[in-house]
C-alpha atoms as a PDB file:
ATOM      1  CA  UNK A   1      59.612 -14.456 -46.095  1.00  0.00           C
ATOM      2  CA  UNK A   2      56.345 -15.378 -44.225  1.00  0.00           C
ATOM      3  CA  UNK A   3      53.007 -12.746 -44.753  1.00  0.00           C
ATOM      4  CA  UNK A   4      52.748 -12.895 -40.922  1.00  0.00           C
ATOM      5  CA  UNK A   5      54.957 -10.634 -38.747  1.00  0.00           C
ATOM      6  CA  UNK A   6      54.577 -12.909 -35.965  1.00  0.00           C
ATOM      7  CA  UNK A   7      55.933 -16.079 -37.536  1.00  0.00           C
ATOM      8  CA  UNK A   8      59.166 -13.259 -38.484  1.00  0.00           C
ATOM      9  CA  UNK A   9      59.296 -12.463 -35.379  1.00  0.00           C
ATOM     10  CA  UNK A  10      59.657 -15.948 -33.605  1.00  0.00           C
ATOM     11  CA  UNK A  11      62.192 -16.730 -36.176  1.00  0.00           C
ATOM     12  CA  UNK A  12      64.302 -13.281 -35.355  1.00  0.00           C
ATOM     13  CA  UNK A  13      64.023 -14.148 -31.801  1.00  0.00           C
ATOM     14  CA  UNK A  14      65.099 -17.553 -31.373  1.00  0.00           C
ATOM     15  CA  UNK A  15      68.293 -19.151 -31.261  1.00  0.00           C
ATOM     16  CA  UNK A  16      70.290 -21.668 -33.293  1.00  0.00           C
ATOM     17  CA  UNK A  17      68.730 -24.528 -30.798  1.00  0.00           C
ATOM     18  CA  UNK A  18      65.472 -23.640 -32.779  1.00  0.00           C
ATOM     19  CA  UNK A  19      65.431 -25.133 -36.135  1.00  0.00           C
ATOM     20  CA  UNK A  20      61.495 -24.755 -36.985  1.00  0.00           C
ATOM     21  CA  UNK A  21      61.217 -26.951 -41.050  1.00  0.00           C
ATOM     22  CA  UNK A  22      59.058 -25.524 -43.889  1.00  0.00           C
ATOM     23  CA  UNK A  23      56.267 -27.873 -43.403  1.00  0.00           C
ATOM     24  CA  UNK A  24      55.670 -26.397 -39.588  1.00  0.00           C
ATOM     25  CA  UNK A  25      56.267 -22.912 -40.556  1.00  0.00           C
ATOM     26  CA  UNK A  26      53.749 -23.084 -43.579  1.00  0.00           C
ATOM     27  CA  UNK A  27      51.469 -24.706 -41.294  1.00  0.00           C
ATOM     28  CA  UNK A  28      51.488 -22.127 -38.874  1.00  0.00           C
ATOM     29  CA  UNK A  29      50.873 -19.547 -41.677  1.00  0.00           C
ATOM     30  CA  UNK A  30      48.036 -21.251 -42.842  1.00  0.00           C
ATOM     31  CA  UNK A  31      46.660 -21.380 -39.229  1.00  0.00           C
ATOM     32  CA  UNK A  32      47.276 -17.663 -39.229  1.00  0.00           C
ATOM     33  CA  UNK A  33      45.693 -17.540 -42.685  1.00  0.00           C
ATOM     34  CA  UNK A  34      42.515 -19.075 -41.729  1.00  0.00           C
ATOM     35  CA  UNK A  35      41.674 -17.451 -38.752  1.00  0.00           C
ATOM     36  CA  UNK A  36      42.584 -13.817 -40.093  1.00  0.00           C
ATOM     37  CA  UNK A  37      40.404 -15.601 -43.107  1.00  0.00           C
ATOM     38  CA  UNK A  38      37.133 -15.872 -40.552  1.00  0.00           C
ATOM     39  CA  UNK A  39      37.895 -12.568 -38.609  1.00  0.00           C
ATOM     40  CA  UNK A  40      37.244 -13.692 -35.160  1.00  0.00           C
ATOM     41  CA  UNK A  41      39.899 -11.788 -32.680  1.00  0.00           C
ATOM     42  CA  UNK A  42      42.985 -13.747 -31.610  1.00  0.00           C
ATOM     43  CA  UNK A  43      44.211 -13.507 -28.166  1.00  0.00           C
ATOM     44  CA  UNK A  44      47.647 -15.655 -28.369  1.00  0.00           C
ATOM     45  CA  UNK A  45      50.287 -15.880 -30.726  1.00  0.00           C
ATOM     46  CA  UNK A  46      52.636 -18.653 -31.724  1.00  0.00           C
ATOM     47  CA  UNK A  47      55.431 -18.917 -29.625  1.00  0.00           C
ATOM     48  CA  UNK A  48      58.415 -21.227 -30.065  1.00  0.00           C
ATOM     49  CA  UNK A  49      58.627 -24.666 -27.276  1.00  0.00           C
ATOM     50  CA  UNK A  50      61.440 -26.562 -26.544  1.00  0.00           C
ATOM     51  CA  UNK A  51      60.345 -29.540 -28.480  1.00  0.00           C
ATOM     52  CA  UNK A  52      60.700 -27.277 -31.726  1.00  0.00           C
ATOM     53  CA  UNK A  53      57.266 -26.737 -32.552  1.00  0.00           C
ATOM     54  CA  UNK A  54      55.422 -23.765 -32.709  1.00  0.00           C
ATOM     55  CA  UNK A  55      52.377 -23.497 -30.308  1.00  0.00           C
ATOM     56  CA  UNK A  56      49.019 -20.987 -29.840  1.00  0.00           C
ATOM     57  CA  UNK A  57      46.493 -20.985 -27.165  1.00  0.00           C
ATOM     58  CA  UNK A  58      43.428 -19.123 -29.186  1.00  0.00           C
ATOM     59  CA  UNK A  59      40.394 -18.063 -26.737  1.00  0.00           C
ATOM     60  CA  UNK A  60      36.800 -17.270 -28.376  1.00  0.00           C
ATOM     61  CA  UNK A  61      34.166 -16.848 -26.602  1.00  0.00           C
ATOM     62  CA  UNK A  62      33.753 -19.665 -24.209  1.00  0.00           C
ATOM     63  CA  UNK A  63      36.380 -21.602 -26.357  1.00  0.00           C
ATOM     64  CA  UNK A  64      39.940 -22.353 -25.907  1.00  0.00           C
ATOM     65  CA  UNK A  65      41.961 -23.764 -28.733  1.00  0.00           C
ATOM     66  CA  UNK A  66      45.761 -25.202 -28.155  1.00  0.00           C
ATOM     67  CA  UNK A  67      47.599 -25.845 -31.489  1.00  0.00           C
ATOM     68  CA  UNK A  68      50.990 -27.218 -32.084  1.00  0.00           C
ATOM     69  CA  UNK A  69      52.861 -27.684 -35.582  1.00  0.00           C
ATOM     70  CA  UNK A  70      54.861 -29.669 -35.201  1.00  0.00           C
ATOM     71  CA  UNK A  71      57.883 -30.886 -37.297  1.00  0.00           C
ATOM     72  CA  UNK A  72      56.199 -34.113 -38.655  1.00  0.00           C
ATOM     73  CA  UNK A  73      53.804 -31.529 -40.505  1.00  0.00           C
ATOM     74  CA  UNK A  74      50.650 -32.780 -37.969  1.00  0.00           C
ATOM     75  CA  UNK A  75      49.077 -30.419 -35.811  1.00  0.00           C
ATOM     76  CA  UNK A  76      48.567 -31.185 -32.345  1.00  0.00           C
ATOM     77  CA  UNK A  77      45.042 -30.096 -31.166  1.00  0.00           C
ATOM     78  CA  UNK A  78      42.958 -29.783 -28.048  1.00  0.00           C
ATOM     79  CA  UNK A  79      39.530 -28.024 -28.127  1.00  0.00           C
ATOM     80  CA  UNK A  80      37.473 -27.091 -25.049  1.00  0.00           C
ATOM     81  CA  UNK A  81      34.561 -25.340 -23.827  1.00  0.00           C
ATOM     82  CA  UNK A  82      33.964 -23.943 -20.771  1.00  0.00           C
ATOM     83  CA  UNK A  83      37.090 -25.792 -19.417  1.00  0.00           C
ATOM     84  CA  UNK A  84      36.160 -29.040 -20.614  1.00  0.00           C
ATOM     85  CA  UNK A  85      37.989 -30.772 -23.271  1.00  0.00           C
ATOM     86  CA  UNK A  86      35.416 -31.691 -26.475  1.00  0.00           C
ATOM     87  CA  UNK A  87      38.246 -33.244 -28.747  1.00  0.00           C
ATOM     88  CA  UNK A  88      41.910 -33.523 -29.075  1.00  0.00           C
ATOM     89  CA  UNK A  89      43.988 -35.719 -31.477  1.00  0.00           C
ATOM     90  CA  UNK A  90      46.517 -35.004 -34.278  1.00  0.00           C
ATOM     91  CA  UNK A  91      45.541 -34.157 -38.034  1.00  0.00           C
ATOM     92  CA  UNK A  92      47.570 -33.198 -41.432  1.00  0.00           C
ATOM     93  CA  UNK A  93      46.877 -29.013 -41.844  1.00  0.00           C
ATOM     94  CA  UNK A  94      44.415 -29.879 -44.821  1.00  0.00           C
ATOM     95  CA  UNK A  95      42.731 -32.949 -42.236  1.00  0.00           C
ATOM     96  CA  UNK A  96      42.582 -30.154 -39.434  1.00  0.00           C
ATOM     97  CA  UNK A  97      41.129 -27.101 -41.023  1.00  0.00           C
ATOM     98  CA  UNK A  98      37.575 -28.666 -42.194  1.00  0.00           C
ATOM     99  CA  UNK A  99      37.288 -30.342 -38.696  1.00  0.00           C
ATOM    100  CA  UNK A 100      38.000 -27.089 -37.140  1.00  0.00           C
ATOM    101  CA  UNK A 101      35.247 -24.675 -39.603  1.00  0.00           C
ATOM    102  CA  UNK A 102      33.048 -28.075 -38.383  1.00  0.00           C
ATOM    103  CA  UNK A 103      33.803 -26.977 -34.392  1.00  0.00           C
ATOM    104  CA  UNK A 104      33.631 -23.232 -34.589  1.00  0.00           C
ATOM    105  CA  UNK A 105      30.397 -23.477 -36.942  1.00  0.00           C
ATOM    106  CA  UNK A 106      28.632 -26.297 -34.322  1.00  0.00           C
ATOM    107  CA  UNK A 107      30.302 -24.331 -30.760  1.00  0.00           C
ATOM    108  CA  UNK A 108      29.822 -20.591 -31.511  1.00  0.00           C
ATOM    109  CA  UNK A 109      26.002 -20.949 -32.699  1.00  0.00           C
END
């Protein structure tokens, strides 16, 4: 059982075709974890695509986040502000969260 309703949720509402592993869905927690963690308001939620990963389009301020786990345990990441993309690539969960505290901390000041 997952501490995040959402993560239930998408797992309750998907089909068989959906097979999400442990490594995505514990990324995707800690994801959740972090951002609850820094209490800035989240206007997405994951949602299930049809290359089995679990994706989130995050807005702060002037910021847009896309995230993907995906089933190789990487996440998927584009940042951008005001429309523009600043950085993109693909990182390990404990690669990803420094470099994004490193974003927010630099973007939101």
């Amino acid at each position: 059982m997952y501490t995040h309703p959402e993560i239930e949720e998408i797992l309750n509402s998907t089909g068989p075709e959906f097979a999400p592993n442990a490594m995505m869905l514990q990324n995707a927690e800690k994801l959740l974890n972090y951002i609850d963690d820094i209490n800035l308001e989240r206007t997405g939620k994951f949602e299930a695509t049809p290359a089995e990963s679990l994706y989130l389009l995050w807005n702060a301020e002037d910021l847009e986040f896309h995230f993907e786990c995906l089933k190789n345990g990487n996440i998927l990441y584009t940042f951008r502000k005001g429309g523009y993309g600043k950085a993109s690539g693909s990182n390990t969960i404990d690669e990803f969260i420094p470099m994004l505290e490193r974003y927010l901390l630099i973007s939101i000041d």
